[in-house]
C-alpha atoms as a PDB file:
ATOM      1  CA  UNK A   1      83.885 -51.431  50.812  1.00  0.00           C
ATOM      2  CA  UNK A   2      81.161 -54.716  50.637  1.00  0.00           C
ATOM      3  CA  UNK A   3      80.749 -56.482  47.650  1.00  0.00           C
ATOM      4  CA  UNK A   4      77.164 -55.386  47.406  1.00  0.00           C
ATOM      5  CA  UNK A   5      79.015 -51.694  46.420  1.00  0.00           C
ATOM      6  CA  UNK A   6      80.994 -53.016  44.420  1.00  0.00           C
ATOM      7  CA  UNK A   7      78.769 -54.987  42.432  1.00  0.00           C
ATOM      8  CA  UNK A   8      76.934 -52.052  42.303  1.00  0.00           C
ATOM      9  CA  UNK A   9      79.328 -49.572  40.694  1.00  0.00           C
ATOM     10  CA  UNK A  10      80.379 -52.665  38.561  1.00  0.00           C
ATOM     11  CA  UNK A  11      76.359 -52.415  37.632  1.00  0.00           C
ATOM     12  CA  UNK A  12      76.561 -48.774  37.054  1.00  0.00           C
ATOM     13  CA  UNK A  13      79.582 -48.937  34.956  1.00  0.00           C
ATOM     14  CA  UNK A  14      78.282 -51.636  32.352  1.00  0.00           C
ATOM     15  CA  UNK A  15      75.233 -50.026  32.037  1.00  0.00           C
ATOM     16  CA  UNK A  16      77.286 -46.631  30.996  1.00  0.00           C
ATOM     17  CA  UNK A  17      79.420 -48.590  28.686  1.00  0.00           C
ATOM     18  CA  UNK A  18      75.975 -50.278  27.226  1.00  0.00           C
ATOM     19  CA  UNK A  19      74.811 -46.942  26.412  1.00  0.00           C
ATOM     20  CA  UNK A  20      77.853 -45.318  24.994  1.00  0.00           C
ATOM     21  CA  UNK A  21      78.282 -48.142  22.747  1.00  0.00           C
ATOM     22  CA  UNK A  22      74.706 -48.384  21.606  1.00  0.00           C
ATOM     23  CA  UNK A  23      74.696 -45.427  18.787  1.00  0.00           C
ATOM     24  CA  UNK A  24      77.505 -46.551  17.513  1.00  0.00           C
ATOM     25  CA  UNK A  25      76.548 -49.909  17.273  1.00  0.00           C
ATOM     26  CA  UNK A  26      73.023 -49.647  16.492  1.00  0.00           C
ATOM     27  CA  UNK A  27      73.922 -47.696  13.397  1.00  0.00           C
ATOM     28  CA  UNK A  28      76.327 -50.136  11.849  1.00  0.00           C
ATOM     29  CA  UNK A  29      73.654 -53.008  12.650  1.00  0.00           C
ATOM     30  CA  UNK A  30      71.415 -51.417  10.291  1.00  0.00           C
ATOM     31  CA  UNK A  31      73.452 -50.025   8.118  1.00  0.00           C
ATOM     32  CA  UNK A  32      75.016 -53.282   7.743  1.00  0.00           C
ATOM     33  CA  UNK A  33      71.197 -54.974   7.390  1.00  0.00           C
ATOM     34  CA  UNK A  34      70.096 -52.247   4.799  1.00  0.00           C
ATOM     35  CA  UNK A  35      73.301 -53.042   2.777  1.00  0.00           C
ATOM     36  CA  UNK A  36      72.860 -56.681   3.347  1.00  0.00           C
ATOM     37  CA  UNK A  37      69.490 -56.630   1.708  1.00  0.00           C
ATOM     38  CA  UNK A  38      70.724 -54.687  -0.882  1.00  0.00           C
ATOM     39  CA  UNK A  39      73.558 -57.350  -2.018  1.00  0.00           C
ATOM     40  CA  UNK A  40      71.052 -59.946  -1.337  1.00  0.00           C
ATOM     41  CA  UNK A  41      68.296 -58.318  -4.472  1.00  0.00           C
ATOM     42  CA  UNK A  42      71.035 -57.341  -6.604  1.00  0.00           C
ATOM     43  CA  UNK A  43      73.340 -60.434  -6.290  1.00  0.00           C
ATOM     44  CA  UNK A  44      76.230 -58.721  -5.390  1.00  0.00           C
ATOM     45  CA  UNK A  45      78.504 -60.419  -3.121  1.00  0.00           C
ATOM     46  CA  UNK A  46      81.153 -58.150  -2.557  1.00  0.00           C
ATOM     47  CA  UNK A  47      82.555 -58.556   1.228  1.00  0.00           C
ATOM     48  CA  UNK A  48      83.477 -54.945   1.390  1.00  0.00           C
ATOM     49  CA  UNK A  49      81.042 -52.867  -0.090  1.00  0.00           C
ATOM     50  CA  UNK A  50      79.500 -52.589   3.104  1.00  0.00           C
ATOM     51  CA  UNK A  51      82.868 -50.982   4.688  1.00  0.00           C
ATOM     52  CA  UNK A  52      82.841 -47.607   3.942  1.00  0.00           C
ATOM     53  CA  UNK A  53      78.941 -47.093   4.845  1.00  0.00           C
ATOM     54  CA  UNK A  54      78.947 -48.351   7.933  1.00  0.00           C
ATOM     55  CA  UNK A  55      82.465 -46.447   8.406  1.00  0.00           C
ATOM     56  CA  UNK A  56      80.669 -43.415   7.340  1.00  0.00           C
ATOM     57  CA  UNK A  57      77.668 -43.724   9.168  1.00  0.00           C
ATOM     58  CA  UNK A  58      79.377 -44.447  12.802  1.00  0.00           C
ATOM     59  CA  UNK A  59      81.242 -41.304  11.805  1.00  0.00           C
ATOM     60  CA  UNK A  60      77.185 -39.115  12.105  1.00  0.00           C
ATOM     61  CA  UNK A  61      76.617 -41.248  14.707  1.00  0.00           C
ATOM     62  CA  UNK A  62      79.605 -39.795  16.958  1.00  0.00           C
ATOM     63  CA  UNK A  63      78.841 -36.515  15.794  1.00  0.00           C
ATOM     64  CA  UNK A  64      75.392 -36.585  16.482  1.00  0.00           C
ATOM     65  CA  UNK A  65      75.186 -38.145  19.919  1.00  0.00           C
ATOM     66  CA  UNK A  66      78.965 -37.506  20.885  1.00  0.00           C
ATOM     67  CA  UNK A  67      78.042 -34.482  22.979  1.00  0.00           C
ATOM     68  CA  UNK A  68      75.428 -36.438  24.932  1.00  0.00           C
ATOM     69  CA  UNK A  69      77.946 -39.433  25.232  1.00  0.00           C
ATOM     70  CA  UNK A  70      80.835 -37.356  26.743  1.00  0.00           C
ATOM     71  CA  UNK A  71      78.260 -35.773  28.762  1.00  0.00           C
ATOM     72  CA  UNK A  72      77.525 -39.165  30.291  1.00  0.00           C
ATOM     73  CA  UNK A  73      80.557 -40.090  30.830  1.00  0.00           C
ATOM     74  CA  UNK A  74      81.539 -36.878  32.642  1.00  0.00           C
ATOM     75  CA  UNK A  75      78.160 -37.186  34.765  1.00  0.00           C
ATOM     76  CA  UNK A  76      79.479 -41.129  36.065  1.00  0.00           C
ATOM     77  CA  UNK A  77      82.836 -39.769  36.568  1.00  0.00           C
ATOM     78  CA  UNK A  78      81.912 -36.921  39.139  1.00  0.00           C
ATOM     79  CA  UNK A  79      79.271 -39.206  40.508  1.00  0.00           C
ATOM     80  CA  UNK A  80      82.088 -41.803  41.416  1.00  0.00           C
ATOM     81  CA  UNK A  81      84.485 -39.153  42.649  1.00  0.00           C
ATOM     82  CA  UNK A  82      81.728 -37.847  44.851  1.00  0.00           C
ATOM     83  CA  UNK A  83      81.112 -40.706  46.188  1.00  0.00           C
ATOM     84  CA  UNK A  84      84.432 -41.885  46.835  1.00  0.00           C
ATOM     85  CA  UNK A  85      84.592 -40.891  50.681  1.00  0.00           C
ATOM     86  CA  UNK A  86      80.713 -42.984  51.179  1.00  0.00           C
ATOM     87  CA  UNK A  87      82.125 -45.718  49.196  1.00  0.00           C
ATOM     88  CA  UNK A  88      85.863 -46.164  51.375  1.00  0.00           C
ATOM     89  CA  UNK A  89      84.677 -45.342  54.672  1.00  0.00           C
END
């Protein structure tokens, strides 16, 4: 195996990891901004009201794109295992 395959499953990898983690993430960022403006016009400072939104909202988020995410990972997965024999010899 040459470093240039490994550096590019390594690649490959990050980049499915960047886009499983993107719903998620995306949603608390503006969940957490929508909330933030909120405290910020009514002058309420509480630390944790923004908890259980966000908490709440990454919850949808799995739910909605959780079939496509598993279906991504699945997709890498056989990829990799299909290419095992190309990627030892």
């Amino acid at each position: 195996m040459t470093p240039e395959t490994v550096m590019e499953v390594a690649r490959q990898a990050l980049l499915v990891i960047i886009m499983l983690s993107a719903p998620v993430l995306l949603t608390a960022l503006a969940i957490g901004l929508a909330i933030g403006m909120i405290q910020a016009a009514t002058q309420i400072q509480e630390m944790t009201l923004s908890f259980i939104p966000k908490l709440l909202g990454m919850f949808v988020a799995l739910l909605i794109a959780g079939s496509w995410m598993l279906d991504l990972v699945v997709n890498f997965t056989l990829r990799l295992y299909e290419n095992v024999p190309a990627l030892i010899g």
